[in-house]
Protein backbone atom coordinates (compact mmCIF):
# COMPACT_ATOMS: atom_id res chain seq x y z
CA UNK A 1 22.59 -27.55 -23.30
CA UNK A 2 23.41 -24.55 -21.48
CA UNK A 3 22.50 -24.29 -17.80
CA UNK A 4 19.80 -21.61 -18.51
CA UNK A 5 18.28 -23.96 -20.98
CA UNK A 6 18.83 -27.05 -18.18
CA UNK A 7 16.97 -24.87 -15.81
CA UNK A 8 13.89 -24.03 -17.85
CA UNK A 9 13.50 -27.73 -18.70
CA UNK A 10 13.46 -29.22 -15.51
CA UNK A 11 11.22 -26.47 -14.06
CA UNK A 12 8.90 -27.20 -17.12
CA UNK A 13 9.08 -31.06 -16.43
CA UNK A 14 8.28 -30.16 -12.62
CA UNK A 15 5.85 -27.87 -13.08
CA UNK A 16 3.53 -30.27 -15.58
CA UNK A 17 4.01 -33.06 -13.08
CA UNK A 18 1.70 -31.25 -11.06
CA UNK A 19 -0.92 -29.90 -13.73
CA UNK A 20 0.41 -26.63 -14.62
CA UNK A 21 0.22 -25.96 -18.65
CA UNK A 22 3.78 -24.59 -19.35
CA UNK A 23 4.18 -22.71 -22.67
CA UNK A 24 7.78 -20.96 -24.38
CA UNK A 25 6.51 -17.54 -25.51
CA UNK A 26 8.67 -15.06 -27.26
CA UNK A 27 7.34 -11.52 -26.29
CA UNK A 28 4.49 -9.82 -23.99
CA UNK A 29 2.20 -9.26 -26.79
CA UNK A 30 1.92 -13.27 -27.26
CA UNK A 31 1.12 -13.18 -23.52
CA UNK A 32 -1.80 -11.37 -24.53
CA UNK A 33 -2.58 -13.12 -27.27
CA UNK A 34 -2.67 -16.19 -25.10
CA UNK A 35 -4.42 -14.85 -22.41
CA UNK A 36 -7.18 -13.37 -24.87
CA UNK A 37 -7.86 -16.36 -26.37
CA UNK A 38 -8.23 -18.08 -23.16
CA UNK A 39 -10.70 -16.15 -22.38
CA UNK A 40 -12.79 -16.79 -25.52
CA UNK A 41 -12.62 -20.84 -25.10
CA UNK A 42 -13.22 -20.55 -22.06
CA UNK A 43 -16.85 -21.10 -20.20
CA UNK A 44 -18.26 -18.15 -18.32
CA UNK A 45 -17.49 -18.52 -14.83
CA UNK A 46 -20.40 -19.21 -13.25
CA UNK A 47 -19.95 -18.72 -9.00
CA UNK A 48 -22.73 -17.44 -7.77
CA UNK A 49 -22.76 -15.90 -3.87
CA UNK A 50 -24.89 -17.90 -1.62
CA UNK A 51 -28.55 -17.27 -1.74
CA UNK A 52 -29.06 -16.20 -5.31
CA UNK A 53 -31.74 -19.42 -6.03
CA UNK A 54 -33.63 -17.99 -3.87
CA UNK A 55 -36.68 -15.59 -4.07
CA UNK A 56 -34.84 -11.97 -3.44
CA UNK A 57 -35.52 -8.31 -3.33
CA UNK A 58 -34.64 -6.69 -7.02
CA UNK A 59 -31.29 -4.81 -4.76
CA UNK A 60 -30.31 -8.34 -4.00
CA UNK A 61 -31.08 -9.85 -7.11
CA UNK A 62 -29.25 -6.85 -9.18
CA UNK A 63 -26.27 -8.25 -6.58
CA UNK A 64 -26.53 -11.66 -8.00
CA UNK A 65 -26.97 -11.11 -11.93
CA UNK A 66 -23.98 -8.82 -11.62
CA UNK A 67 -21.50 -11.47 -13.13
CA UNK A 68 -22.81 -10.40 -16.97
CA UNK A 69 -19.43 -10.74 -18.49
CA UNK A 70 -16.18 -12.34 -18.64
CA UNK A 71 -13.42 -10.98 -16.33
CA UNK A 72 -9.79 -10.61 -16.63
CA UNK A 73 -8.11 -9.68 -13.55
CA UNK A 74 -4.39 -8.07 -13.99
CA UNK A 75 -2.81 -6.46 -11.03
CA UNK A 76 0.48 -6.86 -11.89
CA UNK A 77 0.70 -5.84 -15.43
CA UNK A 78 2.96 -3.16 -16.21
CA UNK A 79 1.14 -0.06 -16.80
CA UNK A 80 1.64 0.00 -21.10
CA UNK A 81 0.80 -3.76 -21.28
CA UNK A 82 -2.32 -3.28 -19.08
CA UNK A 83 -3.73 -0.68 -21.81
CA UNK A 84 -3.05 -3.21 -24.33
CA UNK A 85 -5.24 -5.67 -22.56
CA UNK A 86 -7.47 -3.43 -21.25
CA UNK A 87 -8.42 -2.45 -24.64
CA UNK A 88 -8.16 -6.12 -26.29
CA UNK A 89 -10.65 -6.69 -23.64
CA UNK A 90 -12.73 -4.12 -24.78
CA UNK A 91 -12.91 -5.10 -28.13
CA UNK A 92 -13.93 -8.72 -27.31
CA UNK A 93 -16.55 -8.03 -24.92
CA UNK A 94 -14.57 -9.19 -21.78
CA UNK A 95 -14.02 -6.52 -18.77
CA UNK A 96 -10.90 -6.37 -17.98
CA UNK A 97 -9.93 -4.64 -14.08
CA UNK A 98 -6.59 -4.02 -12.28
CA UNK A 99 -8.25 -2.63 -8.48
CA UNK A 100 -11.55 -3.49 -7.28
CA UNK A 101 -11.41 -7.36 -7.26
CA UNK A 102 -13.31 -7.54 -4.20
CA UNK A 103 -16.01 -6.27 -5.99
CA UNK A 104 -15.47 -8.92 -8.64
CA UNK A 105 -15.70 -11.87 -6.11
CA UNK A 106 -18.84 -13.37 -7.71
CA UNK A 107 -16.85 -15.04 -10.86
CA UNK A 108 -13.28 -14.09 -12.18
CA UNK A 109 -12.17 -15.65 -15.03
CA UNK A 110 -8.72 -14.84 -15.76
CA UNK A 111 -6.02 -13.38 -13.48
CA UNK A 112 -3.00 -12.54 -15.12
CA UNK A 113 0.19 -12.02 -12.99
CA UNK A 114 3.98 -11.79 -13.20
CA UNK A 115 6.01 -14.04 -11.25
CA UNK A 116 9.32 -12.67 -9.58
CA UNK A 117 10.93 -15.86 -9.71
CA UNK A 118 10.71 -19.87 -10.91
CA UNK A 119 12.37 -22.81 -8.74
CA UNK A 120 13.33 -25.24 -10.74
CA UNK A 121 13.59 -28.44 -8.49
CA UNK A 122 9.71 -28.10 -7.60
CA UNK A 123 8.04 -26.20 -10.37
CA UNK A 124 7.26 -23.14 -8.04
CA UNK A 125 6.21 -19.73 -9.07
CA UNK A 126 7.47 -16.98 -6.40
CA UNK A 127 5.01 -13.85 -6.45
CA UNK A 128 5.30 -10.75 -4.33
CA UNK A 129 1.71 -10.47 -3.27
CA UNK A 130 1.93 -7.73 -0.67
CA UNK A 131 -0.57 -6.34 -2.33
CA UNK A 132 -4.03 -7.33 -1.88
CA UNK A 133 -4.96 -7.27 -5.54
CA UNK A 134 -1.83 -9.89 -6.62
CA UNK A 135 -3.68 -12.27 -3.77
CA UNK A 136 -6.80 -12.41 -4.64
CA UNK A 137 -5.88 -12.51 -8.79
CA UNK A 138 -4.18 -15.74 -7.55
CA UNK A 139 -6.24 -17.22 -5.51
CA UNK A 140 -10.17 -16.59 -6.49
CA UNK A 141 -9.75 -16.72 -10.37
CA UNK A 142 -11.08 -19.64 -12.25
CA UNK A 143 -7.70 -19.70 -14.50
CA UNK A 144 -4.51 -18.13 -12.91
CA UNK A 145 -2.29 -17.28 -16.26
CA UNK A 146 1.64 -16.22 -14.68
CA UNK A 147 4.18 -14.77 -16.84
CA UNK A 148 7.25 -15.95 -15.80
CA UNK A 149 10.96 -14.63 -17.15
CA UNK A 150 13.28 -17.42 -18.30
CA UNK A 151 16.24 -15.30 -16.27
CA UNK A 152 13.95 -15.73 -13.26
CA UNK A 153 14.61 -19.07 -12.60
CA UNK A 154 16.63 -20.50 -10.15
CA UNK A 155 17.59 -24.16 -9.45
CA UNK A 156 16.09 -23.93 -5.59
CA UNK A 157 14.80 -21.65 -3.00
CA UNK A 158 18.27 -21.87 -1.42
CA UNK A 159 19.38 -19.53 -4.79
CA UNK A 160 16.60 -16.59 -4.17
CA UNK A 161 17.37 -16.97 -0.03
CA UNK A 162 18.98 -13.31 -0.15
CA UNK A 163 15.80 -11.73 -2.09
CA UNK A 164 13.34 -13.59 0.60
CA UNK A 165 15.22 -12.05 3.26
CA UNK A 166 15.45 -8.70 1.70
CA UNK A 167 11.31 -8.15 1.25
CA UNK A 168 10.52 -9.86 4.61
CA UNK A 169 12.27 -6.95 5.60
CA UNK A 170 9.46 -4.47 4.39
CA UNK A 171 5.83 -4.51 5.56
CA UNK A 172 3.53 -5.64 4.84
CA UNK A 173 5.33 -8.75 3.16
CA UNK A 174 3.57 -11.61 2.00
CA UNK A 175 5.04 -13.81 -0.43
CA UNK A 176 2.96 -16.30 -2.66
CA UNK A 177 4.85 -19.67 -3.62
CA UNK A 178 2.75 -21.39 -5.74
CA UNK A 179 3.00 -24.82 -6.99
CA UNK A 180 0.42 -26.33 -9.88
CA UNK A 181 -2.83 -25.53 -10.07
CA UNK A 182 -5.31 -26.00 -6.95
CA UNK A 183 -5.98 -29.16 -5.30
CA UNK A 184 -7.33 -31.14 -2.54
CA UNK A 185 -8.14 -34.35 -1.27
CA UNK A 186 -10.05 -34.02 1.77
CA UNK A 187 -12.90 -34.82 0.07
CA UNK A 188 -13.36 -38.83 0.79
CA UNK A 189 -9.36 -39.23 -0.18
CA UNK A 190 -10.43 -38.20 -4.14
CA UNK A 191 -8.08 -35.86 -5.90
CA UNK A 192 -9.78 -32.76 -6.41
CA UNK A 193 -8.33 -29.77 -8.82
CA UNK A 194 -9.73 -25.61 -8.25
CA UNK A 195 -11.20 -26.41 -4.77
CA UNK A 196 -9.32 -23.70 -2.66
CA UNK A 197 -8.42 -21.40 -5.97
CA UNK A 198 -7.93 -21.65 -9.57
CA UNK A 199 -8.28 -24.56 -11.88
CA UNK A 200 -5.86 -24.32 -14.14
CA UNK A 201 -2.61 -22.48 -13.65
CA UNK A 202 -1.36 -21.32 -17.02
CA UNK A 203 3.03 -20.42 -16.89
CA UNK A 204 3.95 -18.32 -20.09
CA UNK A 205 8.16 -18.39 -20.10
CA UNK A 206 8.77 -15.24 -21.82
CA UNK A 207 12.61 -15.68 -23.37
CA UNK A 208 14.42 -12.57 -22.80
């Protein structure tokens, strides 16, 4: 086994010890694929903003019934895969945005991102989320989907040390490590998953 291929397994292994669904994909269209379908299986995600049982004005309640579709949120896409998305979207009656998420607050389905790098010896996904659109895709959709580059991962953090040092250099600088899906257990000492953000974290490792 080459080291590449020793690498990808025991971030695989590390990553599904704490929830995350890790799946081998071959190109960026079956990242789509995946993601699209997904979305179809998938309940409608149903958050509501506080209030909306009650008896409201027809501005508020045009505020809460505006969740009508599925939504696929994908800041990071590059620009040609986005259209491709975008317009699978389209065709299956999802809405698919890459801005606005604040506006979107009241139920996201999918994010979609792109990881910069994978440690190995914990399962972690490193994301540049300077950007406030990578953040919230992470951290208020229902399902977080990441595509993640077999050549992007590393054996520890110690290995991507230079590249941390290099963007806490610009501003703003915020980098996302992200381990598993969501979870807590402040609630009477019971494991709970999607608490503080998404449910399911979804790892595609594209081979390139």
């Amino acid at each position: 086994m080459s080291s590449k291929e020793a690498l990808c397994q025991k971030f695989t292994e590390k990553a599904e010890l704490v929830s995350a669904i890790v799946t081998k994909i071959s190109s960026e269209e079956e990242a789509l694929s995946y993601v699209m379908e997904l979305c179809e299986n998938k309940e409608a995600c149903q958050l509501l903003a506080s209030g909306c049982e009650l008896d409201l004005s027809e501005e508020a309640g045009d505020l809460c019934d505006g969740k009508q579709k599925k939504v696929i949120a994908a800041p990071g896409l590059k620009k040609d895969l986005y259209k491709k998305l975008a317009a699978q979207s389209k065709k299956a009656g999802f809405e698919c945005i890459d801005k606005g998420m604040r506006d979107k607050l009241a139920g996201v389905d999918i994010g979609v991102t792109v990881a910069d790098y994978g440690v190995a010896d914990t399962g972690t996904l490193m994301l540049d989320c300077s950007g406030e659109e990578m953040r919230l895709a992470t951290m208020v959709s229902e399902f977080h989907v990441c595509l993640l580059s077999r050549s992007k991962i590393r054996a520890s953090t110690y290995a991507v040390e230079k590249m941390m040092l290099t963007r806490m250099k610009k501003t703003p600088d915020y980098l996302a490590f992200i381990t598993g899906a969501s979870r807590t257990a402040d609630i009477e000492r019971v494991l709970a998953l999607g608490v503080h953000g998404p449910l399911e974290l979804h790892i595609l490792i594209l081979e390139d």
